[in-house]
Structure formats: structure tokens, C-alpha cells
PDB file of N, CA and C in Angstrom:
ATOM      1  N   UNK A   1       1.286  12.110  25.740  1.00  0.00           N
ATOM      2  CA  UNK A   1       0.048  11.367  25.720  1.00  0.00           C
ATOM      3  C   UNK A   1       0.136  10.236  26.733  1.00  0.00           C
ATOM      4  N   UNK A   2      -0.756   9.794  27.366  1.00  0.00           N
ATOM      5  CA  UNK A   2      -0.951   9.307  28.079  1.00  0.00           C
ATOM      6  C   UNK A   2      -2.529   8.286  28.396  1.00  0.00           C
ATOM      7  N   UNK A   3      -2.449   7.312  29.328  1.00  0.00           N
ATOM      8  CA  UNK A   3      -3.444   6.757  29.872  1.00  0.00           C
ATOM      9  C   UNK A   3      -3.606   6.443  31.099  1.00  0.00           C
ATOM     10  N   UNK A   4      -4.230   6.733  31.681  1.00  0.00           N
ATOM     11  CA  UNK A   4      -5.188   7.053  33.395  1.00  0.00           C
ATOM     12  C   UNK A   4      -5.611   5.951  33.886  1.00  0.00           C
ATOM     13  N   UNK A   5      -5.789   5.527  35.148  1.00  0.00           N
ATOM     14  CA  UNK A   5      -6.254   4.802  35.834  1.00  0.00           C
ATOM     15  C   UNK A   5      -6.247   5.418  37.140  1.00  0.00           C
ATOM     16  N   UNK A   6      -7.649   5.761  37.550  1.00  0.00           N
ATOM     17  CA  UNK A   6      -8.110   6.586  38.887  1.00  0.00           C
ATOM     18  C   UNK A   6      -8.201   5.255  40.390  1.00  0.00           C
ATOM     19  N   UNK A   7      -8.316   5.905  41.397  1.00  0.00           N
ATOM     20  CA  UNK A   7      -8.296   5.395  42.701  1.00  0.00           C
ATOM     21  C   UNK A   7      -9.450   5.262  43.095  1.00  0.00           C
ATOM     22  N   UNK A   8     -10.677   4.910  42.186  1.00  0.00           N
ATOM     23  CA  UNK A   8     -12.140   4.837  43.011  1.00  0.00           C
ATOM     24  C   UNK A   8     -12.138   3.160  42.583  1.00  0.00           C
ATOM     25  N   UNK A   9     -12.908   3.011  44.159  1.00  0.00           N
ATOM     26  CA  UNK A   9     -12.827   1.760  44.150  1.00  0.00           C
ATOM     27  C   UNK A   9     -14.172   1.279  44.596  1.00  0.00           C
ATOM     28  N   UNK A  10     -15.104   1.242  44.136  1.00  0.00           N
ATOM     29  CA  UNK A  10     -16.253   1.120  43.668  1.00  0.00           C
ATOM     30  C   UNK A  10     -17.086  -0.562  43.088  1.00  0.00           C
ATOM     31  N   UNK A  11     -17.695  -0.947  44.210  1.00  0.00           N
ATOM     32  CA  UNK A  11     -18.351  -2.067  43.837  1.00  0.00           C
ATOM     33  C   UNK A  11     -19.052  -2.452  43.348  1.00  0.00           C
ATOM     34  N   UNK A  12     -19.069  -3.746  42.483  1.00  0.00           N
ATOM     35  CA  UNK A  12     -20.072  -3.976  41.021  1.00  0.00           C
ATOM     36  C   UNK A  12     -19.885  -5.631  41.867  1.00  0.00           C
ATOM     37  N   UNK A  13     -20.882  -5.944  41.345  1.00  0.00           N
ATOM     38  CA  UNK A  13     -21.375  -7.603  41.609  1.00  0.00           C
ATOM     39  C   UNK A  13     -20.202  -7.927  42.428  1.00  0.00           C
ATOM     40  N   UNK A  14     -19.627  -8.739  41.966  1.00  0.00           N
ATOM     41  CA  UNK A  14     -17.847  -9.302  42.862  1.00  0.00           C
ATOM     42  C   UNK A  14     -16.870  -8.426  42.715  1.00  0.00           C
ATOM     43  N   UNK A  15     -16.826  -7.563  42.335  1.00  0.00           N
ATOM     44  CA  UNK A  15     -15.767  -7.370  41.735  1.00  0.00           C
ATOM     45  C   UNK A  15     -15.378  -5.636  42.437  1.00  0.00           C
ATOM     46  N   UNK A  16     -14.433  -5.098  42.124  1.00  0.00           N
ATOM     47  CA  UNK A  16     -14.294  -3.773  42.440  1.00  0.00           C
ATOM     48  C   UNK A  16     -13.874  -3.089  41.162  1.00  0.00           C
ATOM     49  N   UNK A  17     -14.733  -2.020  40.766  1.00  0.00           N
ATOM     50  CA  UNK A  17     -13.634  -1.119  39.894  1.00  0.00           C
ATOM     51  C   UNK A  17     -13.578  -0.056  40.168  1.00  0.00           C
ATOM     52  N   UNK A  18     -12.757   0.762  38.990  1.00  0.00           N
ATOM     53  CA  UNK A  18     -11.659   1.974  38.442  1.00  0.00           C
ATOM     54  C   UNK A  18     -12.591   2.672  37.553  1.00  0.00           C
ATOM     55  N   UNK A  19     -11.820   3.665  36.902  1.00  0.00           N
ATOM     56  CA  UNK A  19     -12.252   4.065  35.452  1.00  0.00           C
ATOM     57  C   UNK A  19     -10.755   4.328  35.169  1.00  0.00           C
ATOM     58  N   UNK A  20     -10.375   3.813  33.666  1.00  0.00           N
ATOM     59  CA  UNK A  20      -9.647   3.827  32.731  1.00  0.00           C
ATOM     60  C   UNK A  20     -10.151   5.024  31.472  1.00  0.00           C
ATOM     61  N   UNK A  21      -9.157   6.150  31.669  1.00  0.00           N
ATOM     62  CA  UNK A  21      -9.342   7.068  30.714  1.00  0.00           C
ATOM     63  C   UNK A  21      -7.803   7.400  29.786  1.00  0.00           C
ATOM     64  N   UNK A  22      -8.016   7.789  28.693  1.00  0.00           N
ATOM     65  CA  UNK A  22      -6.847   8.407  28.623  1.00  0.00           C
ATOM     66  C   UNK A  22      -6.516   9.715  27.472  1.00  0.00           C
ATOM     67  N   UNK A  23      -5.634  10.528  27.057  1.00  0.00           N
ATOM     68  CA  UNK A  23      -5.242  11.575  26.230  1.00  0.00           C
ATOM     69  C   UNK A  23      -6.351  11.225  24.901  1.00  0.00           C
ATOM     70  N   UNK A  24      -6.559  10.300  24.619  1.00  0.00           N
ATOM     71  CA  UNK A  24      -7.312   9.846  23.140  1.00  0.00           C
ATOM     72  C   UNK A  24      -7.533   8.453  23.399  1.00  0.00           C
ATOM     73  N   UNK A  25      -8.638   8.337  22.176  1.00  0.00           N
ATOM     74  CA  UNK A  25      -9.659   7.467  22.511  1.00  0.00           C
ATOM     75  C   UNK A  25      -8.230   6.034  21.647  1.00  0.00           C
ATOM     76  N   UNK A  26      -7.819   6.426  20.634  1.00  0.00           N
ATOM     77  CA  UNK A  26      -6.778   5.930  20.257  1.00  0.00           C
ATOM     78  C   UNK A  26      -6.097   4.929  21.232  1.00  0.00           C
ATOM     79  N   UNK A  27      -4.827   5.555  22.276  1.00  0.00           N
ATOM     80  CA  UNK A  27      -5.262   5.585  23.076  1.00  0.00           C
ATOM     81  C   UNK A  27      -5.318   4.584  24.485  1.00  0.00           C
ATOM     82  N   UNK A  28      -6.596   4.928  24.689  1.00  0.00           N
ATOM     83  CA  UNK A  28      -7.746   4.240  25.523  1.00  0.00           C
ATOM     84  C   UNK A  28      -7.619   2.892  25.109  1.00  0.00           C
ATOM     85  N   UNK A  29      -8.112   2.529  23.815  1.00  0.00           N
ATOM     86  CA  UNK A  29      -8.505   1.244  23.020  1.00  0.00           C
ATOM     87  C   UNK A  29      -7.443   0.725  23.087  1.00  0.00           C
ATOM     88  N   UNK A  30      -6.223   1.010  22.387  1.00  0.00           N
ATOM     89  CA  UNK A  30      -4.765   0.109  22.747  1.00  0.00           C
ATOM     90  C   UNK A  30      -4.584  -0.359  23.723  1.00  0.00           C
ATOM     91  N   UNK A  31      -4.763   0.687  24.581  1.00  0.00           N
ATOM     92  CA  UNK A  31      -4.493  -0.354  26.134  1.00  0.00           C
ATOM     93  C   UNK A  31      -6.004  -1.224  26.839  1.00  0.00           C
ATOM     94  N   UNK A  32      -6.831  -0.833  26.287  1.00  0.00           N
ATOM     95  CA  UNK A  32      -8.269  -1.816  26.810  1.00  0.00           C
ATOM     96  C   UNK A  32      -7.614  -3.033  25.629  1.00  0.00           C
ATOM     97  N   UNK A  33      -6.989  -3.177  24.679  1.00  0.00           N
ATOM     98  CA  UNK A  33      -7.287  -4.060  24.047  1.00  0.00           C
ATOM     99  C   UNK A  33      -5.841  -4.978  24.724  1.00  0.00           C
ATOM    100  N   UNK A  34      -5.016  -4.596  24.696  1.00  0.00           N
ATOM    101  CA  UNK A  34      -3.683  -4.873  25.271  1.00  0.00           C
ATOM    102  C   UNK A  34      -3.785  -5.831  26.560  1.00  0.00           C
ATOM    103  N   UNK A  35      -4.940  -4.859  27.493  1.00  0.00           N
ATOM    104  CA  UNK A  35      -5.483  -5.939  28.793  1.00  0.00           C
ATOM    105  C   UNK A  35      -6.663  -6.704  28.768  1.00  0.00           C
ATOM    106  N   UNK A  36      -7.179  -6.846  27.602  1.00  0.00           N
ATOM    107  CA  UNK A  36      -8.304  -8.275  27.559  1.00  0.00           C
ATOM    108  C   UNK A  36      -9.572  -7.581  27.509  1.00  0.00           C
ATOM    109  N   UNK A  37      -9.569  -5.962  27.417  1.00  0.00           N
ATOM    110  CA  UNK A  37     -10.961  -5.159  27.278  1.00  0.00           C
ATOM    111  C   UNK A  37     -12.023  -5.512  25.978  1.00  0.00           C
ATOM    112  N   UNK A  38     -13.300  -5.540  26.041  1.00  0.00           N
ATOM    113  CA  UNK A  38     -13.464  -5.546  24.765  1.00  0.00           C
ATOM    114  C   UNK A  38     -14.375  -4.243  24.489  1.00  0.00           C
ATOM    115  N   UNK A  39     -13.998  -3.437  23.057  1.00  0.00           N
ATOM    116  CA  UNK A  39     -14.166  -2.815  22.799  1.00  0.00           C
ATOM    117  C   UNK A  39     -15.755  -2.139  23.637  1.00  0.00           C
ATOM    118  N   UNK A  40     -16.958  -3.538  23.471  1.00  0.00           N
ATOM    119  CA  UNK A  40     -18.241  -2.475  23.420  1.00  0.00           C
ATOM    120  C   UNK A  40     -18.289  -2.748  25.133  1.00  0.00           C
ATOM    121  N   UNK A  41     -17.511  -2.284  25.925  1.00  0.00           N
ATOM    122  CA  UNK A  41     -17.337  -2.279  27.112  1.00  0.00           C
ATOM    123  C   UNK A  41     -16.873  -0.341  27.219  1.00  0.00           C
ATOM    124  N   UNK A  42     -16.740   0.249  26.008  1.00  0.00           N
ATOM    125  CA  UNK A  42     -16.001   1.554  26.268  1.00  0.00           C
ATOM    126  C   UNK A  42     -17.575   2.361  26.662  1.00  0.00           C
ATOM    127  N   UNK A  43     -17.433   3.176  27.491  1.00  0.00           N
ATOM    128  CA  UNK A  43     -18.334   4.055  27.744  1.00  0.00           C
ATOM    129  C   UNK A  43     -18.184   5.534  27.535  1.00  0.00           C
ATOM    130  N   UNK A  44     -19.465   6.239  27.164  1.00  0.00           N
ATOM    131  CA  UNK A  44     -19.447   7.280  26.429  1.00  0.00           C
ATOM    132  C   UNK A  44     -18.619   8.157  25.276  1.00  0.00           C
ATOM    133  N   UNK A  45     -18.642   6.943  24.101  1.00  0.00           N
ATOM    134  CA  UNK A  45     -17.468   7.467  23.252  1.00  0.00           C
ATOM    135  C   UNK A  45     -18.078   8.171  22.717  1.00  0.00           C
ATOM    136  N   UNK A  46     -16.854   8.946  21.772  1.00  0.00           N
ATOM    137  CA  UNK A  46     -16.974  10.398  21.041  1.00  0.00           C
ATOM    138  C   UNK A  46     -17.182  11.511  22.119  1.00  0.00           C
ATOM    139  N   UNK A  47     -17.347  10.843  23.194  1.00  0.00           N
ATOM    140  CA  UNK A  47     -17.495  12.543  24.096  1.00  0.00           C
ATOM    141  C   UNK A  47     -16.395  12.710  24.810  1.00  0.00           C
ATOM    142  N   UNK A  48     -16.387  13.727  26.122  1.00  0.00           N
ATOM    143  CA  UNK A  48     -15.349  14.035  27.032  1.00  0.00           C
ATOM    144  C   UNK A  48     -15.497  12.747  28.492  1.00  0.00           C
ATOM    145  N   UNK A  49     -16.496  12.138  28.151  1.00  0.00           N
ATOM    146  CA  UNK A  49     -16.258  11.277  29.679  1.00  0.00           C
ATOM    147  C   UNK A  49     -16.153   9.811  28.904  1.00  0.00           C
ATOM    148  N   UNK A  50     -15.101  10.201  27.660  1.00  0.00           N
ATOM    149  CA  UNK A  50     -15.376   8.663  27.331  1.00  0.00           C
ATOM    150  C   UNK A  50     -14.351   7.725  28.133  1.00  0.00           C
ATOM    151  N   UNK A  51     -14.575   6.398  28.619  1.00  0.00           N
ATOM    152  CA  UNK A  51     -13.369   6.056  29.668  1.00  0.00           C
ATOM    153  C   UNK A  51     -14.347   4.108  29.385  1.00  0.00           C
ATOM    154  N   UNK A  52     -12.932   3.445  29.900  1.00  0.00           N
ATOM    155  CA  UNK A  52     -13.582   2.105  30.677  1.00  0.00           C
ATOM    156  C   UNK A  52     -13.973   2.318  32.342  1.00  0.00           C
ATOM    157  N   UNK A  53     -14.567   1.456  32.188  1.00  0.00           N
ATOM    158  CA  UNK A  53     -15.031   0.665  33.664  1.00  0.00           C
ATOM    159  C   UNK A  53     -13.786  -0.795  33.943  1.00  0.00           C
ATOM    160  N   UNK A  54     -12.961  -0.754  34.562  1.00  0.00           N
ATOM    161  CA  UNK A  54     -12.129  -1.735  34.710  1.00  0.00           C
ATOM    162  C   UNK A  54     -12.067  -2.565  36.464  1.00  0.00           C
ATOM    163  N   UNK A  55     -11.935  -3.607  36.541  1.00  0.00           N
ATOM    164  CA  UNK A  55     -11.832  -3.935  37.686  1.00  0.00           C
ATOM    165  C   UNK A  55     -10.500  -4.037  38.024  1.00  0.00           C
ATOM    166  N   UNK A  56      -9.852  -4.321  39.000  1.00  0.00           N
ATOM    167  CA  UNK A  56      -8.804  -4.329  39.960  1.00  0.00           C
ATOM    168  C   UNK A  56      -7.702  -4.889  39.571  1.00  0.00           C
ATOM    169  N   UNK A  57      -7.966  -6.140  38.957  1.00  0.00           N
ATOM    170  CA  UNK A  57      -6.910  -6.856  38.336  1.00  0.00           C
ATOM    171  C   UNK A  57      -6.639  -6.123  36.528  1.00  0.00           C
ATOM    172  N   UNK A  58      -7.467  -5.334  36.096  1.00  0.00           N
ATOM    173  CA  UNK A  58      -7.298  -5.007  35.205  1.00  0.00           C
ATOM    174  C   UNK A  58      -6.286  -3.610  35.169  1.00  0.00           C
ATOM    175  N   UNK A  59      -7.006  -3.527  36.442  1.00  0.00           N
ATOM    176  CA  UNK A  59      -6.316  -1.862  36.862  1.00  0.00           C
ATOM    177  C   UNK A  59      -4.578  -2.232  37.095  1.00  0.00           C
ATOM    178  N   UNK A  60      -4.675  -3.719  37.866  1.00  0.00           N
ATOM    179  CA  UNK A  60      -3.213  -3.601  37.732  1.00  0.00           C
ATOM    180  C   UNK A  60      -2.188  -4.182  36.698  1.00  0.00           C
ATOM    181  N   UNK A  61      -3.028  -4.628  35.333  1.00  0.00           N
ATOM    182  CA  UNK A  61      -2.645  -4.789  34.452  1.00  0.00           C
ATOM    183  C   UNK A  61      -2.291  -3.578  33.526  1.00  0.00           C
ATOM    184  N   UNK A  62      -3.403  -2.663  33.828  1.00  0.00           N
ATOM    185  CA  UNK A  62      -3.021  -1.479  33.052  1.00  0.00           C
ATOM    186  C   UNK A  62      -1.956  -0.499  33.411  1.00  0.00           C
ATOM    187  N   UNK A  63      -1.920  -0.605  34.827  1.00  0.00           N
ATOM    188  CA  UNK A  63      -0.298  -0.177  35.292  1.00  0.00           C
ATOM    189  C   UNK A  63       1.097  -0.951  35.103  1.00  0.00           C
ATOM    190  N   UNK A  64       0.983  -2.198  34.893  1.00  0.00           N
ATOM    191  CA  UNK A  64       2.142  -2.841  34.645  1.00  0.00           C
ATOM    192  C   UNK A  64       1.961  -2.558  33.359  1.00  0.00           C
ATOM    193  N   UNK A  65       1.250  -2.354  32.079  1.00  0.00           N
ATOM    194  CA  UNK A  65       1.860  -1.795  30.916  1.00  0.00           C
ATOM    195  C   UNK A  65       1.680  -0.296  30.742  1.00  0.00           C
ATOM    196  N   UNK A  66       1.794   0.540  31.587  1.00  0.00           N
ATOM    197  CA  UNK A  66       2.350   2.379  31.715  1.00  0.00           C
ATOM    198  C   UNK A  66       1.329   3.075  32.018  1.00  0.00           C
ATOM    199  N   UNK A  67      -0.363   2.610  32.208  1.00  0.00           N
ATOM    200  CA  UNK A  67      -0.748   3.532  32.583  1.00  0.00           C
ATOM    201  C   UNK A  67      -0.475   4.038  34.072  1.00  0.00           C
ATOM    202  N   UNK A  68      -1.124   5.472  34.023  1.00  0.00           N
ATOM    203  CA  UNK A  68      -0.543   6.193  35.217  1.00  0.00           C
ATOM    204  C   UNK A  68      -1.537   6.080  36.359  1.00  0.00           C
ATOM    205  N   UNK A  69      -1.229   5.595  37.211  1.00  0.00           N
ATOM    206  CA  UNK A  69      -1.927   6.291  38.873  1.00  0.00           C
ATOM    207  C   UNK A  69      -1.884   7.495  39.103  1.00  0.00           C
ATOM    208  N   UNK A  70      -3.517   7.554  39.171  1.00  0.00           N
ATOM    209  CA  UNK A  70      -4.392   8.995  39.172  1.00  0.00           C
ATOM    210  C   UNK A  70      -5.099   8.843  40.502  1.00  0.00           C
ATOM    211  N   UNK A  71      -5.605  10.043  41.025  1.00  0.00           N
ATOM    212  CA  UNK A  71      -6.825   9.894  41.917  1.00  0.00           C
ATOM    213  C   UNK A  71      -8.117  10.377  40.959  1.00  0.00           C
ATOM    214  N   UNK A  72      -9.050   9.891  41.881  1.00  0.00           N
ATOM    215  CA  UNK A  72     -10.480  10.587  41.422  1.00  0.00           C
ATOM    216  C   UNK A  72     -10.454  11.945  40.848  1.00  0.00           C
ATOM    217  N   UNK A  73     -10.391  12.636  41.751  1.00  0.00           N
ATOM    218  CA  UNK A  73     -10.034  14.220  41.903  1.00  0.00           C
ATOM    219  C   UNK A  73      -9.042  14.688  40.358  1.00  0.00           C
ATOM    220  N   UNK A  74      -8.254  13.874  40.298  1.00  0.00           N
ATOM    221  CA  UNK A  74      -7.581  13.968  38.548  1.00  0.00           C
ATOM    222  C   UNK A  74      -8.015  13.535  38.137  1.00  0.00           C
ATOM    223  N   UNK A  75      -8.806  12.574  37.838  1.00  0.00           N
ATOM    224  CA  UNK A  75      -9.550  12.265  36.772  1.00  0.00           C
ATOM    225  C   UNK A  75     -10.759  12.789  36.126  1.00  0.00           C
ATOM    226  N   UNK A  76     -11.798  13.394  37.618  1.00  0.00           N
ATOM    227  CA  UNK A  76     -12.335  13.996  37.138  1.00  0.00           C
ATOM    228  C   UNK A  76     -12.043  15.809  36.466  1.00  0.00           C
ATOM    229  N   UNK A  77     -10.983  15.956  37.031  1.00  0.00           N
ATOM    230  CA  UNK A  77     -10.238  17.441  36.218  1.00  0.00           C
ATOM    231  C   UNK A  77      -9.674  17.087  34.547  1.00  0.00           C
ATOM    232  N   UNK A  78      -9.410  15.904  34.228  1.00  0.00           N
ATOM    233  CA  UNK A  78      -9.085  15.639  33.215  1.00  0.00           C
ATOM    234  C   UNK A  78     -10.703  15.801  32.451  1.00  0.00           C
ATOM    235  N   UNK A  79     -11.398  15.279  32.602  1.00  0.00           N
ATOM    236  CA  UNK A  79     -12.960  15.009  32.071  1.00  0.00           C
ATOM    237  C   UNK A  79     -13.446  16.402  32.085  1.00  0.00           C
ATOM    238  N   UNK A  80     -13.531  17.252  32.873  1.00  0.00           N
ATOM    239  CA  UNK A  80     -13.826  18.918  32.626  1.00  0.00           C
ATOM    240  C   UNK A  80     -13.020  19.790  32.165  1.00  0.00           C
ATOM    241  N   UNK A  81     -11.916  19.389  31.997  1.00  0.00           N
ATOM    242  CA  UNK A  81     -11.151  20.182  30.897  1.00  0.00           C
ATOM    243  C   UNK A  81     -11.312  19.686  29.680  1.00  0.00           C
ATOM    244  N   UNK A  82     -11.388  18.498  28.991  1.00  0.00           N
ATOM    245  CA  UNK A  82     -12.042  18.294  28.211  1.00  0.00           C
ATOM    246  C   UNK A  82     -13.401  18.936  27.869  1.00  0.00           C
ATOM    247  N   UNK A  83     -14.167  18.414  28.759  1.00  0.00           N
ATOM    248  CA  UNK A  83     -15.787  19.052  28.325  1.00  0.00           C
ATOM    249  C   UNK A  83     -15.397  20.550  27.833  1.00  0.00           C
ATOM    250  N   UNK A  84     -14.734  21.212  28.346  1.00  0.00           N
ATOM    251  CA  UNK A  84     -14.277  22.883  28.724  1.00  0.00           C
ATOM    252  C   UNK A  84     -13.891  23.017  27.074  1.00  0.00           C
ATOM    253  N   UNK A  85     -13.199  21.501  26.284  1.00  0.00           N
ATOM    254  CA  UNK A  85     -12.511  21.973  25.012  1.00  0.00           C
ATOM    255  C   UNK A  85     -13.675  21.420  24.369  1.00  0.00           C
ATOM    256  N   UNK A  86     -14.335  21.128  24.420  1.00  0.00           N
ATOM    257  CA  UNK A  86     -15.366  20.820  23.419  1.00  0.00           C
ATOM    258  C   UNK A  86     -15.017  19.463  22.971  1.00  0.00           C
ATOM    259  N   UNK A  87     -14.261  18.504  23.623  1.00  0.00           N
ATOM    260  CA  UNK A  87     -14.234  17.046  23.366  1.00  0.00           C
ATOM    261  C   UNK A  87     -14.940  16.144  23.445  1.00  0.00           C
TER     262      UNK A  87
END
């Protein structure tokens, strides 16, 4: 099990982000909560594209506590294999 952090780097007001996904929503939340996330920041839960929106400094918070460097391209293969399981 695991948690994701993709290479899109994507601009919002000041800031740049990511998307933060991971194996379970479980999870996901431990480590959004671990780096200062707050919960109603999670997007599309209960489904297969459920993930954060994280910015840059978060992204490299979430790698200094284990999540993994992903590209786009894996992340979005993670999200359609899901959809594919009915997640």
C-alpha cells in the first residue's frame, strides 16, 4: 500500500499544484492529515479519482514522509484501473 504524488505542475492563484492519491482512501487521509491537509479539501471521495489537490510545498512534505514520486501518466493509470475495478 501506498501513497502517490504525481509531477503535474499546474497553476492555481500563487501557488502550483500536484494531485495526491493513494492505495485507499485510509490512506490518503493519514497522510493529508499528517501534512496540514484538511479533510473537506479531499476530492471526489468514495470514487476512483478520489485524490487531493496539494501544492508544492505540500508535495514535498508528502515525500519527506514516504509518499512516492509518480508522473502524470501513473497516476492517471492508477485512476483507470481503479475505475476498471469498480472503485
Amino acid at each position: 500500500m501506498a501513497v502517490y504524488v504525481d509531477n503535474m505542475k499546474a497553476p492555481f492563484r500563487n501557488m502550483v499544484m500536484c494531485h495526491m492519491l493513494a492505495d485507499t482512501d485510509e490512506e490518503l487521509h493519514a497522510m493529508a492529515a499528517l501534512i496540514g491537509m484538511h479533510r473537506r479539501w479531499h476530492q471526489h471521495p468514495g470514487t476512483h479519482k478520489s485524490h487531493y489537490d496539494i501544492n508544492l510545498e505540500m508535495r514535498a512534505l508528502a515525500v519527506y514522509h514516504g509518499a512516492l514520486e509518480i508522473t502524470m501518466k501513473e497516476a492517471g493509470r492508477i485512476v483507470w484501473t481503479r475505475r476498471k475495478q469498480g472503485a
